[in-house]
Protein backbone atom coordinates (compact mmCIF):
# COMPACT_ATOMS: atom_id res chain seq x y z
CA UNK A 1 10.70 -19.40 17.45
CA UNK A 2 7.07 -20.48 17.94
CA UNK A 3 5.70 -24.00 16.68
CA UNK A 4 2.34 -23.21 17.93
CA UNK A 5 1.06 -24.16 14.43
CA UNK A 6 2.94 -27.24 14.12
CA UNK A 7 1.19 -30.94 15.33
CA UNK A 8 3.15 -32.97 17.80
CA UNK A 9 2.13 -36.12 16.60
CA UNK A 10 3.69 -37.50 13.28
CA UNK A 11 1.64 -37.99 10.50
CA UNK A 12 2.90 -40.84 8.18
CA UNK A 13 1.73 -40.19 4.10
CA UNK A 14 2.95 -43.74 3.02
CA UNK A 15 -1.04 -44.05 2.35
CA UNK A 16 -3.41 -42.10 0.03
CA UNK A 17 -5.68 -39.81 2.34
CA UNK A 18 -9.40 -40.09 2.76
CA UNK A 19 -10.84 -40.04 -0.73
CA UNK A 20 -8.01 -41.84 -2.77
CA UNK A 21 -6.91 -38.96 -4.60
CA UNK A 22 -4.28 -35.64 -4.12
CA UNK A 23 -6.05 -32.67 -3.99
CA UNK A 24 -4.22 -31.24 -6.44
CA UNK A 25 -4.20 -34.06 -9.16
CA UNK A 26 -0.72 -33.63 -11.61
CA UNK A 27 -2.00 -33.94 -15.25
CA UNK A 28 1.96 -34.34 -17.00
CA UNK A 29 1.94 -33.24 -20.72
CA UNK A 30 -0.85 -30.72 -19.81
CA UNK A 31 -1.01 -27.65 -22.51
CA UNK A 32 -0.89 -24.71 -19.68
CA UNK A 33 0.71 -24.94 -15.74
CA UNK A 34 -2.98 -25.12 -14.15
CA UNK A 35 -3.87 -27.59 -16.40
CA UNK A 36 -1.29 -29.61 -15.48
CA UNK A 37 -1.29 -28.86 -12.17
CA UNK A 38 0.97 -27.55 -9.43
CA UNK A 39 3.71 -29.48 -7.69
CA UNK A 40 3.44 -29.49 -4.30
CA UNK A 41 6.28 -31.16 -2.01
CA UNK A 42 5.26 -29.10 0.74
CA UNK A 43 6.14 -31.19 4.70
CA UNK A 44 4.44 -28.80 6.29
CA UNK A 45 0.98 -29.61 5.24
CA UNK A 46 1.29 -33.74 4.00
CA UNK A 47 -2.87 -32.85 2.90
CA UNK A 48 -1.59 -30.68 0.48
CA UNK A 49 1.36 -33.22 -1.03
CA UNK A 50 0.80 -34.56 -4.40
CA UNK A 51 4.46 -36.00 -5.20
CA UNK A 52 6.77 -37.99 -3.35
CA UNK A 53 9.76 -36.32 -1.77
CA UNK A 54 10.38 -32.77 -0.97
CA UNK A 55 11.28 -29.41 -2.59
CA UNK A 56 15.35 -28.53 -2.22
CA UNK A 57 16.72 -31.81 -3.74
CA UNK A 58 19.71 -32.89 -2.09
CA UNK A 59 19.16 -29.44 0.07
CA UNK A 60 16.35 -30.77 1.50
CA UNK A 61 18.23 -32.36 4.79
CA UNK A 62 19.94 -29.21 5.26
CA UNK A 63 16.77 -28.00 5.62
CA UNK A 64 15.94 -30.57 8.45
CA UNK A 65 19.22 -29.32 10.37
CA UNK A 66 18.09 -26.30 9.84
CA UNK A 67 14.78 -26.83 11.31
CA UNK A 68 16.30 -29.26 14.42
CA UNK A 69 18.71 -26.99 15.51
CA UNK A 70 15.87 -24.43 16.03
CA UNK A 71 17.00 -21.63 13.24
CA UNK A 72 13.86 -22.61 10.86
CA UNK A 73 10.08 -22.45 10.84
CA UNK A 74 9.04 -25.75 10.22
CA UNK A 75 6.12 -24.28 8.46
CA UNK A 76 7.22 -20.96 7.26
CA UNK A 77 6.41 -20.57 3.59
CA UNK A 78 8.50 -18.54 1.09
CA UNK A 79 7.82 -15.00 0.24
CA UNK A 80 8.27 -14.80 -3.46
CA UNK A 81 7.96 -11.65 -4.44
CA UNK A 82 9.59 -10.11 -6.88
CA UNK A 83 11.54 -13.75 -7.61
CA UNK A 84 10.09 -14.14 -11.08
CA UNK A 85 12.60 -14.91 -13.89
CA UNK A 86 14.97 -12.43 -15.22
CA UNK A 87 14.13 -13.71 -18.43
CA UNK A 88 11.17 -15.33 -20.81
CA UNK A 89 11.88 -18.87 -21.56
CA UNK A 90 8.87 -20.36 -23.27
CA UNK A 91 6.32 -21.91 -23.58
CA UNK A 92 7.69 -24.20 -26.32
CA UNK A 93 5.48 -27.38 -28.15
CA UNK A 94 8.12 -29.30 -26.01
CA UNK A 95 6.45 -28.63 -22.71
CA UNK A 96 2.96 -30.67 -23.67
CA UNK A 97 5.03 -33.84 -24.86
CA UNK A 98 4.75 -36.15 -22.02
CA UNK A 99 7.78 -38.16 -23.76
CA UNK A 100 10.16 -35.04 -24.02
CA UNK A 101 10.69 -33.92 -21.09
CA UNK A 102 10.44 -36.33 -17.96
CA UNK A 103 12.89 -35.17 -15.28
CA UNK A 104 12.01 -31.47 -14.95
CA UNK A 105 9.28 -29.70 -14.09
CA UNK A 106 8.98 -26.90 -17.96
CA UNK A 107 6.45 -24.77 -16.07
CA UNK A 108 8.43 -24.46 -12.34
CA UNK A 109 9.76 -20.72 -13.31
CA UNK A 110 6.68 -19.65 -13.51
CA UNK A 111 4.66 -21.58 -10.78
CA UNK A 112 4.69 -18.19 -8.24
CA UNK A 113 2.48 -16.87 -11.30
CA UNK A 114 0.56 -19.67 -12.51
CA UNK A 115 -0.94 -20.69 -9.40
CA UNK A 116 -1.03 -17.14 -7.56
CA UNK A 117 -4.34 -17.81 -5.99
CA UNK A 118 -3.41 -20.76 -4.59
CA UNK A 119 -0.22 -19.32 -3.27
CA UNK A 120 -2.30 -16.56 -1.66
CA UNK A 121 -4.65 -19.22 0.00
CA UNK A 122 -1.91 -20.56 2.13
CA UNK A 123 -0.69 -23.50 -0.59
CA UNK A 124 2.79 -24.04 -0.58
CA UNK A 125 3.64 -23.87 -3.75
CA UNK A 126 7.39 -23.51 -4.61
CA UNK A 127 9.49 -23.16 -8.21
CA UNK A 128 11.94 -25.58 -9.23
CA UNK A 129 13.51 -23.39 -11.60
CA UNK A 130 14.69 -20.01 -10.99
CA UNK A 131 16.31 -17.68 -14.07
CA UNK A 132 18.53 -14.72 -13.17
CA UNK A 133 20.86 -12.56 -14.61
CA UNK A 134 25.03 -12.39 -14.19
CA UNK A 135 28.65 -12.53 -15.39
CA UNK A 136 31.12 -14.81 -15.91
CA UNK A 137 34.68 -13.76 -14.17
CA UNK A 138 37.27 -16.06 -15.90
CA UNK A 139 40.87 -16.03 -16.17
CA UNK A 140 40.74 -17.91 -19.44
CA UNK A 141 38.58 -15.33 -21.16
CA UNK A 142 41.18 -12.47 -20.37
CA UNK A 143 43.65 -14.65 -21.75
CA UNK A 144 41.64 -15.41 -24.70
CA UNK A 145 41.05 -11.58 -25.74
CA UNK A 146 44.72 -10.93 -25.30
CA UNK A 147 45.65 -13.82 -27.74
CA UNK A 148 42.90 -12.10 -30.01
CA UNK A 149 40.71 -15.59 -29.96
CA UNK A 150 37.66 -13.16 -28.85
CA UNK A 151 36.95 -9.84 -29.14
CA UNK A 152 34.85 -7.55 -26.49
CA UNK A 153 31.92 -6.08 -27.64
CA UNK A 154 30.59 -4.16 -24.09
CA UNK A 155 28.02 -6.25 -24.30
CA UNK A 156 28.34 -9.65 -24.00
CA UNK A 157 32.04 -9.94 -23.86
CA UNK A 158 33.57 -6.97 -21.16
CA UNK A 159 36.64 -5.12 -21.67
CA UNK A 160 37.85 -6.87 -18.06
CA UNK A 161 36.87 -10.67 -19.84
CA UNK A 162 33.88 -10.58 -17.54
CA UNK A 163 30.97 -12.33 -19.95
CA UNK A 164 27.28 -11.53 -19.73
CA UNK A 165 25.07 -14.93 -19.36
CA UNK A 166 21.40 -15.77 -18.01
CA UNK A 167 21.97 -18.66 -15.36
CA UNK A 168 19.07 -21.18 -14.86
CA UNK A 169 18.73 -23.42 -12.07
CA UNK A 170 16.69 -26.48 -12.49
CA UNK A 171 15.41 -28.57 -9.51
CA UNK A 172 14.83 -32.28 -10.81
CA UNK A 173 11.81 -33.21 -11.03
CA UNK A 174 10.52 -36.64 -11.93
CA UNK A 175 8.00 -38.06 -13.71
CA UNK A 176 7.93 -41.48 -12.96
CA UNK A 177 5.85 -43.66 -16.01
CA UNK A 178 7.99 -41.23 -18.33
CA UNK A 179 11.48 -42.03 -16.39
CA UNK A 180 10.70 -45.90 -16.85
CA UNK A 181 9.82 -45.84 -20.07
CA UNK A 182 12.95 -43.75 -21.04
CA UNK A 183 15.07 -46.22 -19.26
CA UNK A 184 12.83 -49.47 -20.84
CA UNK A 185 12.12 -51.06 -17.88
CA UNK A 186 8.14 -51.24 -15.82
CA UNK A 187 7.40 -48.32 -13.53
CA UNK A 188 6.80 -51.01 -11.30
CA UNK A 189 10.50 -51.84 -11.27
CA UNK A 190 11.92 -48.49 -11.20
CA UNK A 191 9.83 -47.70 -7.80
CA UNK A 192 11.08 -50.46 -6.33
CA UNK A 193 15.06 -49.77 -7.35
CA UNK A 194 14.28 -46.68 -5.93
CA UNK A 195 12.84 -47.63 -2.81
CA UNK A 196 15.41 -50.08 -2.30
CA UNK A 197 18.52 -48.18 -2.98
CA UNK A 198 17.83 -45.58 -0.57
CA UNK A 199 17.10 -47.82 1.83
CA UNK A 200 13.45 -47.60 2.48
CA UNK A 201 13.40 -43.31 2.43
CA UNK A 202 11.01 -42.69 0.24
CA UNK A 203 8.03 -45.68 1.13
CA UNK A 204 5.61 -43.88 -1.21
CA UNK A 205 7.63 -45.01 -3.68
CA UNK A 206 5.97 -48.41 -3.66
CA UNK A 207 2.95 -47.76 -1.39
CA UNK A 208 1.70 -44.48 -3.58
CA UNK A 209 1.15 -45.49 -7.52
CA UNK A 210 -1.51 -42.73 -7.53
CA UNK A 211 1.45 -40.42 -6.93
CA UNK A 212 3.69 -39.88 -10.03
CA UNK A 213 5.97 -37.18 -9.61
CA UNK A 214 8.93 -37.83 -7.50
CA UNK A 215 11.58 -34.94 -6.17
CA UNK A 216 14.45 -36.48 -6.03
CA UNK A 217 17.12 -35.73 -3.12
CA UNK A 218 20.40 -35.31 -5.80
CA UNK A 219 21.87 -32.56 -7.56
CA UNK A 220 20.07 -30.44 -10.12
CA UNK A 221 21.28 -28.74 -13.21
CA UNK A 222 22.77 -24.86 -14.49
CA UNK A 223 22.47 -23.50 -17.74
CA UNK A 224 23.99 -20.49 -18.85
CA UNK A 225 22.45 -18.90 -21.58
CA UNK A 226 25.24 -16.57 -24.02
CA UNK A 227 23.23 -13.99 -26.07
CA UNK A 228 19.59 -12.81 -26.76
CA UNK A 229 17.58 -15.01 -25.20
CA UNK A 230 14.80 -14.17 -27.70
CA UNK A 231 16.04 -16.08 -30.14
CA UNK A 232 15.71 -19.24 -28.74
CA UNK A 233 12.15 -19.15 -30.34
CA UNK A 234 13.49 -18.32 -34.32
CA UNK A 235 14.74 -21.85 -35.68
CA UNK A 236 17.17 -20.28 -37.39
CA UNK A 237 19.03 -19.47 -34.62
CA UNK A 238 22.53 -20.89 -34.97
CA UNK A 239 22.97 -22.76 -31.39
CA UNK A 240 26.15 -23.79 -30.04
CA UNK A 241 26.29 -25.79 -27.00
CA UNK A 242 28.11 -27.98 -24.77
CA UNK A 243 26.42 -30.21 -22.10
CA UNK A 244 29.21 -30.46 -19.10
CA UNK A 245 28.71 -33.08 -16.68
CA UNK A 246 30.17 -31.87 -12.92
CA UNK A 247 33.93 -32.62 -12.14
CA UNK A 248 35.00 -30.23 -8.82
CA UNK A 249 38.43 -31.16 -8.93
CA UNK A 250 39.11 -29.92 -12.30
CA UNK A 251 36.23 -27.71 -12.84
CA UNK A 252 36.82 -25.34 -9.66
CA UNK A 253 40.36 -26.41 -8.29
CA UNK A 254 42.60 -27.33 -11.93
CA UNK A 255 42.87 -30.71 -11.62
CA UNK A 256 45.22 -32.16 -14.19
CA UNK A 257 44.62 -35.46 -14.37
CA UNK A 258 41.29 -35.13 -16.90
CA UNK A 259 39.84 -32.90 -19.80
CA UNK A 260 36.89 -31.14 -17.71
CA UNK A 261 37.93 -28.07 -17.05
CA UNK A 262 39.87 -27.29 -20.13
CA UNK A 263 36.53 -28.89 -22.25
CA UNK A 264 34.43 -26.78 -19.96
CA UNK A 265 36.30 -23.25 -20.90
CA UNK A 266 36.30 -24.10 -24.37
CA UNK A 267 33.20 -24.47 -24.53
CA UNK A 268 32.01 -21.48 -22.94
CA UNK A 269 34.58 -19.89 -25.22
CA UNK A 270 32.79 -21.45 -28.49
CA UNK A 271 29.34 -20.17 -26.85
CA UNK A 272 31.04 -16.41 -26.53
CA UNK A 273 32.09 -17.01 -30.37
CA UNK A 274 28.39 -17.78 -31.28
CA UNK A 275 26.94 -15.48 -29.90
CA UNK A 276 28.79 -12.60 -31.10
CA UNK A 277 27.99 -14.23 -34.77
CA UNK A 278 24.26 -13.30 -33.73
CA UNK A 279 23.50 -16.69 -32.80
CA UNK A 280 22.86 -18.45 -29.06
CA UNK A 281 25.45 -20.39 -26.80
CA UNK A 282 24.13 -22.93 -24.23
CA UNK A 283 26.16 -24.41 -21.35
CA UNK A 284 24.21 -26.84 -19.58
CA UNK A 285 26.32 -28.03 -16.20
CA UNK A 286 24.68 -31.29 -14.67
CA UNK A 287 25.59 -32.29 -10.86
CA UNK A 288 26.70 -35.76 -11.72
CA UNK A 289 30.54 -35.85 -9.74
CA UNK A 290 32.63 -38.46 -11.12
CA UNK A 291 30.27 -40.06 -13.62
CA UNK A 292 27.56 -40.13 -11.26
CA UNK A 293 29.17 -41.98 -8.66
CA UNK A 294 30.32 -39.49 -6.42
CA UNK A 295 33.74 -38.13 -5.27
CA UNK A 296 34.55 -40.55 -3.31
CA UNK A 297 34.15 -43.04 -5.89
CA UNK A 298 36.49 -40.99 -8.10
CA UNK A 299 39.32 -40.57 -5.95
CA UNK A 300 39.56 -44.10 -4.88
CA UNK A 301 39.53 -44.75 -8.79
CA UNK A 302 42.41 -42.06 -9.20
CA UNK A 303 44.35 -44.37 -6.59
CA UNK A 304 43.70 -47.55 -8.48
CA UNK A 305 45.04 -46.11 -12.26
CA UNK A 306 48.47 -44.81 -10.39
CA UNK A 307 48.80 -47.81 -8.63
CA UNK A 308 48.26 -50.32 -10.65
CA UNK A 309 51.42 -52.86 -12.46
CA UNK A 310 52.30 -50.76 -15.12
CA UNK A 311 51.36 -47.15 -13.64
CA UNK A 312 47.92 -45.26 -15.20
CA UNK A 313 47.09 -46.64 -18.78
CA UNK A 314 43.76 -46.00 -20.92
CA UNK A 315 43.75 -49.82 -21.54
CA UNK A 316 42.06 -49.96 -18.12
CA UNK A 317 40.84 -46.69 -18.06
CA UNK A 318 37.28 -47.71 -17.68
CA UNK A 319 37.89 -51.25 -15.83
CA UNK A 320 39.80 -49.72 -13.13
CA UNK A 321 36.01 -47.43 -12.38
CA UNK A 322 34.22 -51.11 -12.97
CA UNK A 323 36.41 -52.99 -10.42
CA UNK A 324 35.53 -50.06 -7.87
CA UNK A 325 32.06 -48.90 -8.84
CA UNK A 326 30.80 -52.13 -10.11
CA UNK A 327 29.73 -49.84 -13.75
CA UNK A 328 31.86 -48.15 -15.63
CA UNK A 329 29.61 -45.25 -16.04
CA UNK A 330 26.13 -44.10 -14.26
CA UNK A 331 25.75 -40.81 -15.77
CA UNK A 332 22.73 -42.48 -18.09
CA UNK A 333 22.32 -39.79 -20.19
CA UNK A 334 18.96 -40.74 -21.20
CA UNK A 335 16.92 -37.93 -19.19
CA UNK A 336 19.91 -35.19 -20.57
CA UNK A 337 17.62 -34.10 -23.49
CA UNK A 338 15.37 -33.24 -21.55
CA UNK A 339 16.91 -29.13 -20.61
CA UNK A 340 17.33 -29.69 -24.45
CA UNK A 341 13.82 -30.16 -24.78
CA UNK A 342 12.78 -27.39 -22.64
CA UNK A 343 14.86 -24.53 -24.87
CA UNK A 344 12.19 -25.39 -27.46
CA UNK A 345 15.36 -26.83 -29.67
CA UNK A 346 15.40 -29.06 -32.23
CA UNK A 347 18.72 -28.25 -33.80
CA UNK A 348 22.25 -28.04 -32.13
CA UNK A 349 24.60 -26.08 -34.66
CA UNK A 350 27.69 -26.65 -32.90
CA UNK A 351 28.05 -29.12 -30.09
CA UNK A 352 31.13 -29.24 -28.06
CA UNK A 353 31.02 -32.53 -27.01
CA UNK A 354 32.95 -35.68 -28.03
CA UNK A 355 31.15 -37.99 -26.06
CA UNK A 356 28.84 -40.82 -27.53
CA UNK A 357 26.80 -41.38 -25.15
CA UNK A 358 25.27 -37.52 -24.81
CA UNK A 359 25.64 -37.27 -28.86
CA UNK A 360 23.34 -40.64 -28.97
CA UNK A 361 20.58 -39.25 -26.32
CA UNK A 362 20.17 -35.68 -28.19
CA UNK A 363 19.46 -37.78 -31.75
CA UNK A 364 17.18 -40.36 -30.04
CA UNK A 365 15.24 -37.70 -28.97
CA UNK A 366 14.76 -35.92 -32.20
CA UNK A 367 17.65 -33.28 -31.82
CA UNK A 368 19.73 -32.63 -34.56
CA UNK A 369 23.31 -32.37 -34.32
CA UNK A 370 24.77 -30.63 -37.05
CA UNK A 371 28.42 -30.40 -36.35
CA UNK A 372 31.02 -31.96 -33.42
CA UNK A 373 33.46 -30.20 -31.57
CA UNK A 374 36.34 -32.17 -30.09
CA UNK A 375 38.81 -30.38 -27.66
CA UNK A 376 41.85 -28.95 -29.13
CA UNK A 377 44.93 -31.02 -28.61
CA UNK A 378 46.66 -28.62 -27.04
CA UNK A 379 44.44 -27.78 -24.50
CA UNK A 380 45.02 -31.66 -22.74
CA UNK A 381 46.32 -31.41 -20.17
CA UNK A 382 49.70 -33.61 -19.78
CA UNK A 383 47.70 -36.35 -17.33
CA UNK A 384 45.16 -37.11 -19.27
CA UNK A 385 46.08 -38.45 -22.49
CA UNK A 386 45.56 -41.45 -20.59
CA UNK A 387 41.32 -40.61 -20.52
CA UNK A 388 41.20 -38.94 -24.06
CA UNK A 389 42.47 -42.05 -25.63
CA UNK A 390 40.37 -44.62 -23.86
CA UNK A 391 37.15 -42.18 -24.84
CA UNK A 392 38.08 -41.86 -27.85
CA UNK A 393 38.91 -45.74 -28.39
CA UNK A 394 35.72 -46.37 -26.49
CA UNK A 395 33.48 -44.58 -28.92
CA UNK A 396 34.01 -40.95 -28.74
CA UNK A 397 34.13 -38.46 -31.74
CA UNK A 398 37.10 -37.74 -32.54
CA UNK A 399 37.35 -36.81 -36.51
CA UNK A 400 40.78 -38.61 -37.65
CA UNK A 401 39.89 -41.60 -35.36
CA UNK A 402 42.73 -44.57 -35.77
CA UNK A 403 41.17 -47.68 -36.84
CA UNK A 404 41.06 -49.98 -33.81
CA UNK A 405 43.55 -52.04 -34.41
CA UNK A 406 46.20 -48.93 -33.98
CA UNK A 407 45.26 -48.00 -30.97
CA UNK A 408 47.92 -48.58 -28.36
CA UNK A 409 48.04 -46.95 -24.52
CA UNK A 410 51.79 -45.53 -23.82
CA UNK A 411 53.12 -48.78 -22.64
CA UNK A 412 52.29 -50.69 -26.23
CA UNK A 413 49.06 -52.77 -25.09
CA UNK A 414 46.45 -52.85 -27.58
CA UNK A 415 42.99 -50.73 -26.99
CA UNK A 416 40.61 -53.36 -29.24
CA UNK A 417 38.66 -54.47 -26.24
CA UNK A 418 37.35 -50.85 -26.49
């Protein structure tokens, strides 16, 4: 490999460049892409930078092994061609509101298009959202056209259960004055947080207020997209959806000690259903493991509930993740709408969803939810009674809820405190 083009020295960008401002100044809320203006996270020419952070997310440091173990180009640049999306999504009104959509970039499928002339004069310039086309190979969904719950059509739904689906993945990407004033706290005070609690990474964070786009090093987001895609634009589109936040153990391996995977099928089930009806299904899968505090954090949790004096009870369902975590839940789902937001929707039909916290975001952000879809009873799994009851005690739909003072765990202790 040849670094020929690469400097030796290391340039630090924890200070504006000569001039004060980016070259490429980020205009958020902007009508059109170049308006706004591209995002550049680009390490191989700092000049060039106008946010803090780099493209990848979390893949980012793979990308530095890749690079230190000599198998990368520090300064190679992607060859995009023929990577544009599989799909039109867009523009919507939602896209210019500066307040709607904070965390994601609504023009990053189509920056290889938008800013081709750039591109061509050496700028890296990379998407954060990518939209392809695929099927969905579940077990469930054979079983579900053999109990005659769905029906196979050759076109969305396949004779072998396969199901057809656009997949989207989204990048996060972060605009800082909106994230702080969705979480009500000064921008001032979110930098810092940030700077702190990853000890010092990011220094723009706190030396660069002229920068105000941040990429984030964590997980992004996946939606899957049941039916004509075209219709997203007709408001009379009936839209079914479920927003699933990311549980491995269940979601990929069968865990049975929660509700995710069995929630998760259901609703991809319910999006099959709508679709065929000539309406839209929406998945939306968020990388937020164990509530948003990791995996590790989530086992240690499991060991705590089965261990504890009177064995796993939904009484201290959420104090047992408190007493390890120090919060009972990080997930936040204050920047959720925002993938909402970027569908152009302002109506959810059908959402599969029980949870209060999700419901709550969607509404504060003008999105109406018409109808709530718990799981089926019979689909919860043995273990996990235990977390269905303490959700729904704590506040989640459920529509015969038992007034408060019935609610008991399975050893008789009252659930009032939630």
């Amino acid at each position: 490999m040849t670094r020929s083009n690469r400097p030796d020295h290391i340039r630090l960008t924890s200070h504006p460049e000569p001039g004060g401002r980016p070259r490429f100044p980020i205009h958020w809320g902007a009508p059109s892409a170049r308006e706004r203006g591209p995002i550049i996270g680009t390490v191989s020419r700092p000049g060039d930078r106008n946010v803090i952070g780099s493209h990848g997310g979390s893949y980012a440091l793979y990308r530095a092994l890749a690079v230190s173990a000599g198998a990368l180009d520090p300064i190679r640049r992607p060859d995009l061609t023929n990577t544009h999306p599989a799909a039109t999504i867009g523009p919507f009104a939602q896209w210019s509101d500066p307040r709607r959509i904070v965390s994601l970039d609504p023009w990053g499928h189509l920056a290889a298009d938008s800013f081709k002339t750039e591109i061509a004069a050496g700028i890296d310039i990379r998407p954060s959202i990518a939209i392809t086309k695929a099927r969905l190979d579940l077990h469930e969904m054979q079983d579900a056209i053999a109990a005659g719950r769905l029906k196979t059509d050759g076109e969305l739904v396949h004779a072998n259960g396969s199901v057809a689906v656009v997949k989207i993945a989204i990048d996060p990407v972060w605009y800082l004055p909106g994230i702080a004033e969705r979480f009500g706290t000064p921008e001032t005070n979110l930098r810092r947080a940030l700077f702190e609690q990853t000890a010092g990474m990011f220094p723009e964070l706190v030396t660069r207020p002229d920068l105000q786009v941040f990429l984030p090093p964590i997980g992004g987001t996946t939606i899957y997209l049941f039916g004509d895609v075209g219709k997203l634009s007709d408001p009379a589109t009936k839209i079914t959806c479920r927003v699933h936040d990311e549980c491995n153990g269940s979601d990929v391996f069968g865990s049975d000690i929660c509700t995710c995977r069995p929630y998760l099928i259901h609703g991809i089930e319910e999006c099959a259903h709508g679709a065929q009806a000539g309406g839209l299904g929406i998945i939306v899968y968020n990388r937020k493991e164990g509530r948003a505090l990791g995996e590790v954090t989530k086992f240690l949790v499991y060991n705590a509930r089965k261990r504890q004096e009177g064995g796993d009870a939904a009484s201290a369902y959420f104090e047992r993740t408190e007493c390890v975590a120090g919060v009972q839940d990080a997930r936040f789902q204050q920047l959720m709408p925002d993938c909402i937001n970027w569908l152009g929707l302002r109506r959810i039909d059908r959402f599969v969803s029980m949870s209060d916290m999700k419901y709550d975001a969607l509404v504060q952000q003008g999105v109406e939810i018409v109808e709530r879809i718990p799981i089926p009873d019979e689909l919860v799994p043995a273990d996990a009674h235990v977390e269905i009851a303490a959700k729904k005690a704590a506040g989640y739909y459920s529509p015969e809820l038992p007034k408060p003072q019935d609610l008991t765990d399975s050893v008789g202790r009252s659930l009032d405190k939630y």
